[in-house]
PDB file of N, CA and C in Angstrom:
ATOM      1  N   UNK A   1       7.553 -14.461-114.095  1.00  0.00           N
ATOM      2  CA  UNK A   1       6.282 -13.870-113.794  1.00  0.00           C
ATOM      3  C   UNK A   1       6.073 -13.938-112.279  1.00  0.00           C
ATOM      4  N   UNK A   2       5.455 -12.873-111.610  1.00  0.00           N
ATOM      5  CA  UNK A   2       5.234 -12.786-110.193  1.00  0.00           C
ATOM      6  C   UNK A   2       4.454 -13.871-109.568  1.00  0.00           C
ATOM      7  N   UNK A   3       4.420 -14.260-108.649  1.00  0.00           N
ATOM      8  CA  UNK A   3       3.408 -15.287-108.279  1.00  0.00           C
ATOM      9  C   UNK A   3       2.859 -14.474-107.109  1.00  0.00           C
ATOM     10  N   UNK A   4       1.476 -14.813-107.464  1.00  0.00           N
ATOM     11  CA  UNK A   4       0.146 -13.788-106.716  1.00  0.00           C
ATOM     12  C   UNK A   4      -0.136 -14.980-105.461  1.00  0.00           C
ATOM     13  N   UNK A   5      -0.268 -14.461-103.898  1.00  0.00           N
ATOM     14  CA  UNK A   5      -0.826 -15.517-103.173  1.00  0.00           C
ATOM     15  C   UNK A   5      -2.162 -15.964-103.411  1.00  0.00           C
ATOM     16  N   UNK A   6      -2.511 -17.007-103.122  1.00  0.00           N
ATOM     17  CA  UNK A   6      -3.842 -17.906-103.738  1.00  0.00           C
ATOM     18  C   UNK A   6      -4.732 -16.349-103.167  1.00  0.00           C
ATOM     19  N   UNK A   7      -5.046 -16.155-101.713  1.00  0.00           N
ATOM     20  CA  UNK A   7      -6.106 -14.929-100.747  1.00  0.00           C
ATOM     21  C   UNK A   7      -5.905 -14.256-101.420  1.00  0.00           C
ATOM     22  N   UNK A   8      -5.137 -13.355-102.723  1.00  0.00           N
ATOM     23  CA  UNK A   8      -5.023 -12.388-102.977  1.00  0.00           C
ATOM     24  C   UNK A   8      -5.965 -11.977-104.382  1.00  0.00           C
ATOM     25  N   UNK A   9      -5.625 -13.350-105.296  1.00  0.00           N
ATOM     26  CA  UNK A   9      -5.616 -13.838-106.381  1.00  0.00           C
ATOM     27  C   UNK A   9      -7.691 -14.265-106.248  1.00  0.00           C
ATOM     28  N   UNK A  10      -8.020 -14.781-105.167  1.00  0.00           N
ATOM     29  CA  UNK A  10      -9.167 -15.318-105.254  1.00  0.00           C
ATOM     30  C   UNK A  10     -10.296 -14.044-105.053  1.00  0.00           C
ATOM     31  N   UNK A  11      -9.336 -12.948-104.005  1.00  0.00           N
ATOM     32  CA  UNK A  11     -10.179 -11.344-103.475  1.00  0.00           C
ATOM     33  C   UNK A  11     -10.260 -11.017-104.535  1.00  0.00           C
ATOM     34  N   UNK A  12      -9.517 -10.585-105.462  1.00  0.00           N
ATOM     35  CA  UNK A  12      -9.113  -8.973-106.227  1.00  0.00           C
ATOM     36  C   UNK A  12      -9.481  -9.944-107.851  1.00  0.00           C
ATOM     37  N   UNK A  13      -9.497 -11.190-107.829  1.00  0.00           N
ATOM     38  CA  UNK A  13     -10.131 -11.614-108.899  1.00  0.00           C
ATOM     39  C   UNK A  13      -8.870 -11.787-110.300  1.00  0.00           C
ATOM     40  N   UNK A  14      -7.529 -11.331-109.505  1.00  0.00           N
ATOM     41  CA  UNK A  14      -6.434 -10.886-110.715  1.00  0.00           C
ATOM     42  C   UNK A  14      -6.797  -9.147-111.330  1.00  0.00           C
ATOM     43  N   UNK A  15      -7.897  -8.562-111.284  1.00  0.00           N
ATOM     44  CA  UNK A  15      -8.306  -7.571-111.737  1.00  0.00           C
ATOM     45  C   UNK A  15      -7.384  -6.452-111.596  1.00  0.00           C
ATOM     46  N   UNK A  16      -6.921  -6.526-109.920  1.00  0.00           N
ATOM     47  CA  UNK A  16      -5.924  -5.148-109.885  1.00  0.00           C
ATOM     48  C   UNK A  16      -4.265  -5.335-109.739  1.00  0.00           C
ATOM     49  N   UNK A  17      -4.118  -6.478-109.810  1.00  0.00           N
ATOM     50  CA  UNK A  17      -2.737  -7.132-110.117  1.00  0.00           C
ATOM     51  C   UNK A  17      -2.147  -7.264-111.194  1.00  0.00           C
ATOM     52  N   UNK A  18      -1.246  -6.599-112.033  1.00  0.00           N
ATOM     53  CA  UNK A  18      -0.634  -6.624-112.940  1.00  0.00           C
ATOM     54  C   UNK A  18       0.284  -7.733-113.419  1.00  0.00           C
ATOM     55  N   UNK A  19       0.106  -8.230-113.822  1.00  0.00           N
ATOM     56  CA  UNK A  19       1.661  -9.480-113.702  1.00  0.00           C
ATOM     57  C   UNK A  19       2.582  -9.176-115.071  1.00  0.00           C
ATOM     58  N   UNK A  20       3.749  -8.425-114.526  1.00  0.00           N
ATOM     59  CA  UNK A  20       4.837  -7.868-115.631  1.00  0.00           C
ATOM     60  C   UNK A  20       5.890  -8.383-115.175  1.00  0.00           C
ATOM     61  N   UNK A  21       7.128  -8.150-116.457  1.00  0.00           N
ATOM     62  CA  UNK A  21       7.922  -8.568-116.426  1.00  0.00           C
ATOM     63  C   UNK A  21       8.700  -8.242-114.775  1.00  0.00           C
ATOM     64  N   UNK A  22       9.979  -8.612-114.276  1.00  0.00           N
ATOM     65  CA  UNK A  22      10.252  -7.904-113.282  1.00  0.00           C
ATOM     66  C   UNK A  22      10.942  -6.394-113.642  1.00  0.00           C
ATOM     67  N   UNK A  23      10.886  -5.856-112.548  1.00  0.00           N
ATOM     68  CA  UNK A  23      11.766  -4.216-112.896  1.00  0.00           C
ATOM     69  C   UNK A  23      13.373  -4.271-112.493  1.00  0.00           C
ATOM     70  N   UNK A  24      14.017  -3.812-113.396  1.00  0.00           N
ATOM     71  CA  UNK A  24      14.969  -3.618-113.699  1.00  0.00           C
ATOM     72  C   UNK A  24      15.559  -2.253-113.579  1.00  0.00           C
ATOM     73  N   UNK A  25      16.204  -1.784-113.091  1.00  0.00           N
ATOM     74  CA  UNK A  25      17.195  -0.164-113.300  1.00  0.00           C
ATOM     75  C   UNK A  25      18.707  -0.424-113.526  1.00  0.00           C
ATOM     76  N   UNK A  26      18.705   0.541-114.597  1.00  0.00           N
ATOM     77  CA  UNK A  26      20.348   0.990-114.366  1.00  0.00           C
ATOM     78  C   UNK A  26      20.473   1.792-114.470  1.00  0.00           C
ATOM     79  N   UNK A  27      21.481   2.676-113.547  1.00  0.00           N
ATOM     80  CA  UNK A  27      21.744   3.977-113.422  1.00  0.00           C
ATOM     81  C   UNK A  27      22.932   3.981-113.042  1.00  0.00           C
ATOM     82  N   UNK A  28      23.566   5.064-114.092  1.00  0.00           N
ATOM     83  CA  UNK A  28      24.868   5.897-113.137  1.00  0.00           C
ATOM     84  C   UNK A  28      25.143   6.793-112.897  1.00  0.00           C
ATOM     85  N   UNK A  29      25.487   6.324-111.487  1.00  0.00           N
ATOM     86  CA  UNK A  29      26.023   7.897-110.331  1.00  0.00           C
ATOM     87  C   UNK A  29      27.413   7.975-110.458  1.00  0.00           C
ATOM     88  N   UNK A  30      27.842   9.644-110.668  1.00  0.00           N
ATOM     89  CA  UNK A  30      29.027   9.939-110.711  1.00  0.00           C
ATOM     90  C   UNK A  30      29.103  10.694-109.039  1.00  0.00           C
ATOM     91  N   UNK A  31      30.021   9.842-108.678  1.00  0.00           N
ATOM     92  CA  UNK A  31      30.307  10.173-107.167  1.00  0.00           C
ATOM     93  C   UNK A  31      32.287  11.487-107.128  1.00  0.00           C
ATOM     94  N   UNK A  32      32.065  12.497-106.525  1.00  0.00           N
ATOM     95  CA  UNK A  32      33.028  13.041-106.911  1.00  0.00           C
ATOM     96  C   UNK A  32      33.241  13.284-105.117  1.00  0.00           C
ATOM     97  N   UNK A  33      34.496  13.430-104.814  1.00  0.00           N
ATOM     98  CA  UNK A  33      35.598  13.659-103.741  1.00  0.00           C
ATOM     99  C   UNK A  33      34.679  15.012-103.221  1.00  0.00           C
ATOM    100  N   UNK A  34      34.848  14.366-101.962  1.00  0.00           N
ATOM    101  CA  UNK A  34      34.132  15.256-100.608  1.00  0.00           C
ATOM    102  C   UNK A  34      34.746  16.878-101.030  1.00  0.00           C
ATOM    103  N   UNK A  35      36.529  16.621-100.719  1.00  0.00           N
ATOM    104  CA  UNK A  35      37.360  18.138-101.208  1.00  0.00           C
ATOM    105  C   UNK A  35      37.295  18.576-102.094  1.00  0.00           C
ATOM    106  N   UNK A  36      36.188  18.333-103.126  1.00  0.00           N
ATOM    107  CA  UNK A  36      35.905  19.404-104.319  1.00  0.00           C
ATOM    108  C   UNK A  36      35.159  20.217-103.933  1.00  0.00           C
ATOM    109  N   UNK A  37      34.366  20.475-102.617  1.00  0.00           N
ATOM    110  CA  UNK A  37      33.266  21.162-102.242  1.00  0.00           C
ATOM    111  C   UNK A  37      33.954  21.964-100.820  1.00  0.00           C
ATOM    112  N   UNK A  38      33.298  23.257-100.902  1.00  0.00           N
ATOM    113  CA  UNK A  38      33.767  23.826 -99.410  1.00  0.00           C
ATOM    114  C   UNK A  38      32.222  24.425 -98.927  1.00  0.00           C
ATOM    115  N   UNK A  39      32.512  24.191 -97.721  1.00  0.00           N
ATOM    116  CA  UNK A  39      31.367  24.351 -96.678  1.00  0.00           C
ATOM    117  C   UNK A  39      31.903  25.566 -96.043  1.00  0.00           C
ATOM    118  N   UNK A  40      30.492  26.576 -95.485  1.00  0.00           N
ATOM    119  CA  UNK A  40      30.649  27.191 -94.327  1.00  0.00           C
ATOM    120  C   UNK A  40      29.904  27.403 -93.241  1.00  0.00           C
ATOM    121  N   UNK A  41      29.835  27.563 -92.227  1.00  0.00           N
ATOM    122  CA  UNK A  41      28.618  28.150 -91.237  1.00  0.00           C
ATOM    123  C   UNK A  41      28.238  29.399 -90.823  1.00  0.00           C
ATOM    124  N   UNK A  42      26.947  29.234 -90.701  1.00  0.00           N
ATOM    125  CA  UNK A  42      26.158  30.947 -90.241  1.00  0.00           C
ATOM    126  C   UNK A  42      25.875  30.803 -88.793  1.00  0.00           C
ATOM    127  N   UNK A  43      26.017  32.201 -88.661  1.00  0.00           N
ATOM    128  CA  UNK A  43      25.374  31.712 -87.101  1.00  0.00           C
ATOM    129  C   UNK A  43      24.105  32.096 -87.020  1.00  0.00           C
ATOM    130  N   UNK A  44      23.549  31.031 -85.794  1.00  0.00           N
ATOM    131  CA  UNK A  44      22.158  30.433 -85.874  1.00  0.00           C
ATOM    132  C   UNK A  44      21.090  31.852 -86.118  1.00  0.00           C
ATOM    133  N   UNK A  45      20.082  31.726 -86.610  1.00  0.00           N
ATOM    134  CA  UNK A  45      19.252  32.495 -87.153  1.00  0.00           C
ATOM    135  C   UNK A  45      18.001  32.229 -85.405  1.00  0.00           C
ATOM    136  N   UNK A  46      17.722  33.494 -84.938  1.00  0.00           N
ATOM    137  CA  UNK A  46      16.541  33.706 -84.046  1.00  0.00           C
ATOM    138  C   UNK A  46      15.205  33.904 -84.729  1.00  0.00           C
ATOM    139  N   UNK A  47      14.382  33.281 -84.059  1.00  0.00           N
ATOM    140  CA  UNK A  47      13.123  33.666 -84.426  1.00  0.00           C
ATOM    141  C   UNK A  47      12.864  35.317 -84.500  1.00  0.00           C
ATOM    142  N   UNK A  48      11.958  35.769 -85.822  1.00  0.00           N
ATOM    143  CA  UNK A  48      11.742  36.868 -86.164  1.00  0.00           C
ATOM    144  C   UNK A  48      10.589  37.852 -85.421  1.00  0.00           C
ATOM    145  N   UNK A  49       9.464  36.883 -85.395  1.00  0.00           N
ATOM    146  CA  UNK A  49       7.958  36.668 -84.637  1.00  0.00           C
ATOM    147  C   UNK A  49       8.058  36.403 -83.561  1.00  0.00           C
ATOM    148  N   UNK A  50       7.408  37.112 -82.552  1.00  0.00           N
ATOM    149  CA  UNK A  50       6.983  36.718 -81.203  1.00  0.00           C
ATOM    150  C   UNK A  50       5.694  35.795 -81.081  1.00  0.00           C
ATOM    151  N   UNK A  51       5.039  35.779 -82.455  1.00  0.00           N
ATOM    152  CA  UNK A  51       3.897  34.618 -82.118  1.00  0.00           C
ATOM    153  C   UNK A  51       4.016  33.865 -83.518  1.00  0.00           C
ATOM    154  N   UNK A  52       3.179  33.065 -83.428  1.00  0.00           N
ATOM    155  CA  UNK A  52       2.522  31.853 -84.620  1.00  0.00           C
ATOM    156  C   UNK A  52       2.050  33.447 -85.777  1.00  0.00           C
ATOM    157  N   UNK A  53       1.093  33.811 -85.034  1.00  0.00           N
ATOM    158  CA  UNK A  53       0.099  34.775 -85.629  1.00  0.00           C
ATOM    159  C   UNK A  53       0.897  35.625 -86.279  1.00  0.00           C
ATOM    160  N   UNK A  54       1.789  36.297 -85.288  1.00  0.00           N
ATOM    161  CA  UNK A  54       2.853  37.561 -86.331  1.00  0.00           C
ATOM    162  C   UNK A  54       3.474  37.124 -86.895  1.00  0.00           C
ATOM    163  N   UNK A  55       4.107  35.304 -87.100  1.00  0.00           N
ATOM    164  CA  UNK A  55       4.696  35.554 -88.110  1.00  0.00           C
ATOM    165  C   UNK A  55       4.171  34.997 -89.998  1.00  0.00           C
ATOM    166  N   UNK A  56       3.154  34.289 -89.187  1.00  0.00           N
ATOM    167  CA  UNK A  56       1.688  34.374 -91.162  1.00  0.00           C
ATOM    168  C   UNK A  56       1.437  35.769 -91.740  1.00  0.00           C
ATOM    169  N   UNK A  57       1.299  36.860 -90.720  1.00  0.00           N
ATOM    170  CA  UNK A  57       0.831  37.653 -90.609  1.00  0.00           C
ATOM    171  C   UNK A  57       2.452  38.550 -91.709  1.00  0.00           C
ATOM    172  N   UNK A  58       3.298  38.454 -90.998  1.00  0.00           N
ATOM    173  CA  UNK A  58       4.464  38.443 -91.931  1.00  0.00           C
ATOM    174  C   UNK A  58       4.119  37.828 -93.256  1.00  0.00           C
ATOM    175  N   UNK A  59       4.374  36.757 -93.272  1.00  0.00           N
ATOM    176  CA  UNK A  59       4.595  35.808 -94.283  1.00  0.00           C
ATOM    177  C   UNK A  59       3.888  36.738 -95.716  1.00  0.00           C
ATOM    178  N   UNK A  60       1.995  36.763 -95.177  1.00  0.00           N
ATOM    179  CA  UNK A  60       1.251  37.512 -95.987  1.00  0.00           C
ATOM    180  C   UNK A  60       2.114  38.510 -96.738  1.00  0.00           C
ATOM    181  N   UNK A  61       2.352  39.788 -96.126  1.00  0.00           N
ATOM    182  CA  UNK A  61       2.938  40.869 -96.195  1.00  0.00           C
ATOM    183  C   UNK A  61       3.980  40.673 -97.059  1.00  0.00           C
ATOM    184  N   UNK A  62       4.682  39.938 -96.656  1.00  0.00           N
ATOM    185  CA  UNK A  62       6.197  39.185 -97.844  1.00  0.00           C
ATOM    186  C   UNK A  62       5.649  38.660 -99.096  1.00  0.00           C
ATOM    187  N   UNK A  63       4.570  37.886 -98.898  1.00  0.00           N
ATOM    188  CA  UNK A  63       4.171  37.390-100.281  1.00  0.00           C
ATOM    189  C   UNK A  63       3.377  38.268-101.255  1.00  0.00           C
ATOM    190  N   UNK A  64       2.825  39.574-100.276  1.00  0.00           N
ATOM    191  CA  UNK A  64       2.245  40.729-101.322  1.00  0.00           C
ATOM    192  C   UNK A  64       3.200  41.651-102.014  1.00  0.00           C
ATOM    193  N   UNK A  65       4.905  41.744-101.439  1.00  0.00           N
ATOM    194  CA  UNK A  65       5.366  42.299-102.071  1.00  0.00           C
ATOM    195  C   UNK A  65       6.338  41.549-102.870  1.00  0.00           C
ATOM    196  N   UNK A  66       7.023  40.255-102.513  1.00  0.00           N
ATOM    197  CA  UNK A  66       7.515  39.659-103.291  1.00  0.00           C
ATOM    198  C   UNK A  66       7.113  38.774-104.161  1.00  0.00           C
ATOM    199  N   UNK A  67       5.736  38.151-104.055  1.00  0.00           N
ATOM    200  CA  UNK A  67       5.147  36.806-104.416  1.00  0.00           C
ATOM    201  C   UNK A  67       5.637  35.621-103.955  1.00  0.00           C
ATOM    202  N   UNK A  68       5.407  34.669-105.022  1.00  0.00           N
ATOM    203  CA  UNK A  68       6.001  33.084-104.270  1.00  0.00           C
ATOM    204  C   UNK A  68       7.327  33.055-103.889  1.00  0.00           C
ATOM    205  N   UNK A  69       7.686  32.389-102.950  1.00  0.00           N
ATOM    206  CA  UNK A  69       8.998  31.896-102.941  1.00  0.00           C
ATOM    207  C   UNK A  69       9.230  30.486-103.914  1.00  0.00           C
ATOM    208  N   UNK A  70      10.289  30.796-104.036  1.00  0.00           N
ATOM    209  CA  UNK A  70      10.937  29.469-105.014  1.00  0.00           C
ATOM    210  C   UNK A  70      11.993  28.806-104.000  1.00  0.00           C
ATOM    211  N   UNK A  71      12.206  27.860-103.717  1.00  0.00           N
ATOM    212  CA  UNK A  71      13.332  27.117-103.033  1.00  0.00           C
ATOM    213  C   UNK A  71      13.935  25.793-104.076  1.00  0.00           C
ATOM    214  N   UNK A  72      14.879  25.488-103.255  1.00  0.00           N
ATOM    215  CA  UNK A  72      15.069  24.371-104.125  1.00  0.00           C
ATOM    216  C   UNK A  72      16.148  23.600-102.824  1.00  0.00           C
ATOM    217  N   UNK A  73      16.078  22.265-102.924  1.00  0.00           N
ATOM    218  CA  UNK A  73      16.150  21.386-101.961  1.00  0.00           C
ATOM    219  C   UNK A  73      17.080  20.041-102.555  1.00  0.00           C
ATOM    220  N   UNK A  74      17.924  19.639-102.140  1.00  0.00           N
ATOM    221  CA  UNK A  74      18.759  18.656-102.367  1.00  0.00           C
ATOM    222  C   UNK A  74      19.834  17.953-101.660  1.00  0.00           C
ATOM    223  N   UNK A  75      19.780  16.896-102.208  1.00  0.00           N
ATOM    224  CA  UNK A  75      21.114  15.740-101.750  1.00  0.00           C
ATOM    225  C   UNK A  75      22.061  15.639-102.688  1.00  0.00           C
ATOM    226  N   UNK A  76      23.258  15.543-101.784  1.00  0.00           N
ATOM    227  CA  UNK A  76      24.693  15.895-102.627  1.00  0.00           C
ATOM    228  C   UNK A  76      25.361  14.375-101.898  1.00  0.00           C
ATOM    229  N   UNK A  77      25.330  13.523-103.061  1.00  0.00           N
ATOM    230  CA  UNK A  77      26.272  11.920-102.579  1.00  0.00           C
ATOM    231  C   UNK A  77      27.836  12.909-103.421  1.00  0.00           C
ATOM    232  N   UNK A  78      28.390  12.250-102.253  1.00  0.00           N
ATOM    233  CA  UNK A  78      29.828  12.820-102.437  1.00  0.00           C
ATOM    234  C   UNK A  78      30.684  10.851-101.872  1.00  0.00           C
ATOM    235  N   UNK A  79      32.114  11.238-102.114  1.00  0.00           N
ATOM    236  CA  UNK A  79      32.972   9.923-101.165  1.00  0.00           C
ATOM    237  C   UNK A  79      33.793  10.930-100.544  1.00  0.00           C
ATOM    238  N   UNK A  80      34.122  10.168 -99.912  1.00  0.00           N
ATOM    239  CA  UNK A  80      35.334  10.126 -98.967  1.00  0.00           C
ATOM    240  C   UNK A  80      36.117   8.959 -98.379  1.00  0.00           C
ATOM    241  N   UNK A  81      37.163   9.161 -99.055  1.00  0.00           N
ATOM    242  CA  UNK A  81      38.268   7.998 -98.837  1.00  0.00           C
ATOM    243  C   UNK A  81      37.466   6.489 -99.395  1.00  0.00           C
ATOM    244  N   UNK A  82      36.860   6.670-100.246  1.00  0.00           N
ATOM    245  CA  UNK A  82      36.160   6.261-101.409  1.00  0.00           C
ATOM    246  C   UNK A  82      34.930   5.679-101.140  1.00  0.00           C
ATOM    247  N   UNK A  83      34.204   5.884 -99.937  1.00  0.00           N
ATOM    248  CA  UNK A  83      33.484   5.599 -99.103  1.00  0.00           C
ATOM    249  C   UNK A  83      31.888   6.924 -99.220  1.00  0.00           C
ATOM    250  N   UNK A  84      30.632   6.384 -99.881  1.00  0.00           N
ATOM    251  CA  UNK A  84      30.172   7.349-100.337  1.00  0.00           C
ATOM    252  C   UNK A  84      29.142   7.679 -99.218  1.00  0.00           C
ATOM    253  N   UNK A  85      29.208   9.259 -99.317  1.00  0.00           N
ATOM    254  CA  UNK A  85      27.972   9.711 -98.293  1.00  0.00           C
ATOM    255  C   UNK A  85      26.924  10.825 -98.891  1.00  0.00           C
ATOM    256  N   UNK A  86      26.233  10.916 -98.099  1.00  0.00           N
ATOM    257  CA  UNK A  86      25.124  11.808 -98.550  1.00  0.00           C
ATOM    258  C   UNK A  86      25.388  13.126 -97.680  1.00  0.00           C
ATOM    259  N   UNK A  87      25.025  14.043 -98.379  1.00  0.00           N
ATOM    260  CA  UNK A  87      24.642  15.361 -97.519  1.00  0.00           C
ATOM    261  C   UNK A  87      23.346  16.026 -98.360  1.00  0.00           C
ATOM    262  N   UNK A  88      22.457  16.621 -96.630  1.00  0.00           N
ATOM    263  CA  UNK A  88      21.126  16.689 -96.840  1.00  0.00           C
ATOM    264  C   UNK A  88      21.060  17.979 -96.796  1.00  0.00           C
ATOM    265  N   UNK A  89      19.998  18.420 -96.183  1.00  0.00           N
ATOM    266  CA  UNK A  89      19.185  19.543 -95.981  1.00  0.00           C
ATOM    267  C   UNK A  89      19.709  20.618 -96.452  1.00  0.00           C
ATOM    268  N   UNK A  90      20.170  20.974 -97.955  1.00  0.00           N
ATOM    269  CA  UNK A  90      20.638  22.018 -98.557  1.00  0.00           C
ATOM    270  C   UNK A  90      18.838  22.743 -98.734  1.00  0.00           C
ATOM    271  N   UNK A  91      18.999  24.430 -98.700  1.00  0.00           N
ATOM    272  CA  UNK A  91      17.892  25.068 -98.667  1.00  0.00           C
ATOM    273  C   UNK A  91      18.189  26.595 -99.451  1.00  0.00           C
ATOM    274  N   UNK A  92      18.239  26.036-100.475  1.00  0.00           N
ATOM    275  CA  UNK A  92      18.048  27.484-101.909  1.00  0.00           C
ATOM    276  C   UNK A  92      16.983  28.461-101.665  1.00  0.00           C
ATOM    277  N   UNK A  93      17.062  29.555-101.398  1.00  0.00           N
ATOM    278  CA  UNK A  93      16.090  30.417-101.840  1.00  0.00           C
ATOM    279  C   UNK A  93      16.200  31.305-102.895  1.00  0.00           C
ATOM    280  N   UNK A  94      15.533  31.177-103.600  1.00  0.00           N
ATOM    281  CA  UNK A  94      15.188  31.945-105.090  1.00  0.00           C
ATOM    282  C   UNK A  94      13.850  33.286-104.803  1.00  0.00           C
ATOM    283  N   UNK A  95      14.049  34.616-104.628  1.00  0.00           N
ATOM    284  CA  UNK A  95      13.225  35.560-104.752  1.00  0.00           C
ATOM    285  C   UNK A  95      12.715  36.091-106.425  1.00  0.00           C
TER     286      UNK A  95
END
């Protein structure tokens, strides 16, 4: 069982302190080889808008004819040389 400091225990009265078992996880990650995956690069994308303003002003316009955008966002733990890493800022767009 957790032990509450006495200042904490005497403020809050025990009222908003829960005292549970401790937490526990198990989980498994299947980590798969960096070379199952191939990467490529774009070249860099310029701003579209000459202002803040033209490009909401866009945005609007895009969202009256397409509606929402959908994205989707993720981390890919991969190894290498059995050594595991993360890769970030993947950026899906779904129309």
């Amino acid at each position: 069982m957790p032990v509450v400091p006495p200042n904490r225990s005497q403020k809050f009265g025990n009222k908003y302190i829960q005292q549970t078992k401790p937490l526990t996880l198990e989980l498994t990650i299947n980590l798969y080889p960096l070379t199952n995956y191939t990467f490529g690069t774009n070249e860099p994308l310029y701003e579209k808008d000459s202002s803040v303003a033209a490009r909401f002003q866009r945005m609007r316009e895009e969202f009256d004819k397409i509606g929402m955008r959908r994205t989707v966002e993720g981390v890919l733990i991969v190894h290498e040389h059995w050594l595991p890493h993360s890769l970030s800022r993947f950026n899906f767009i779904y129309y």
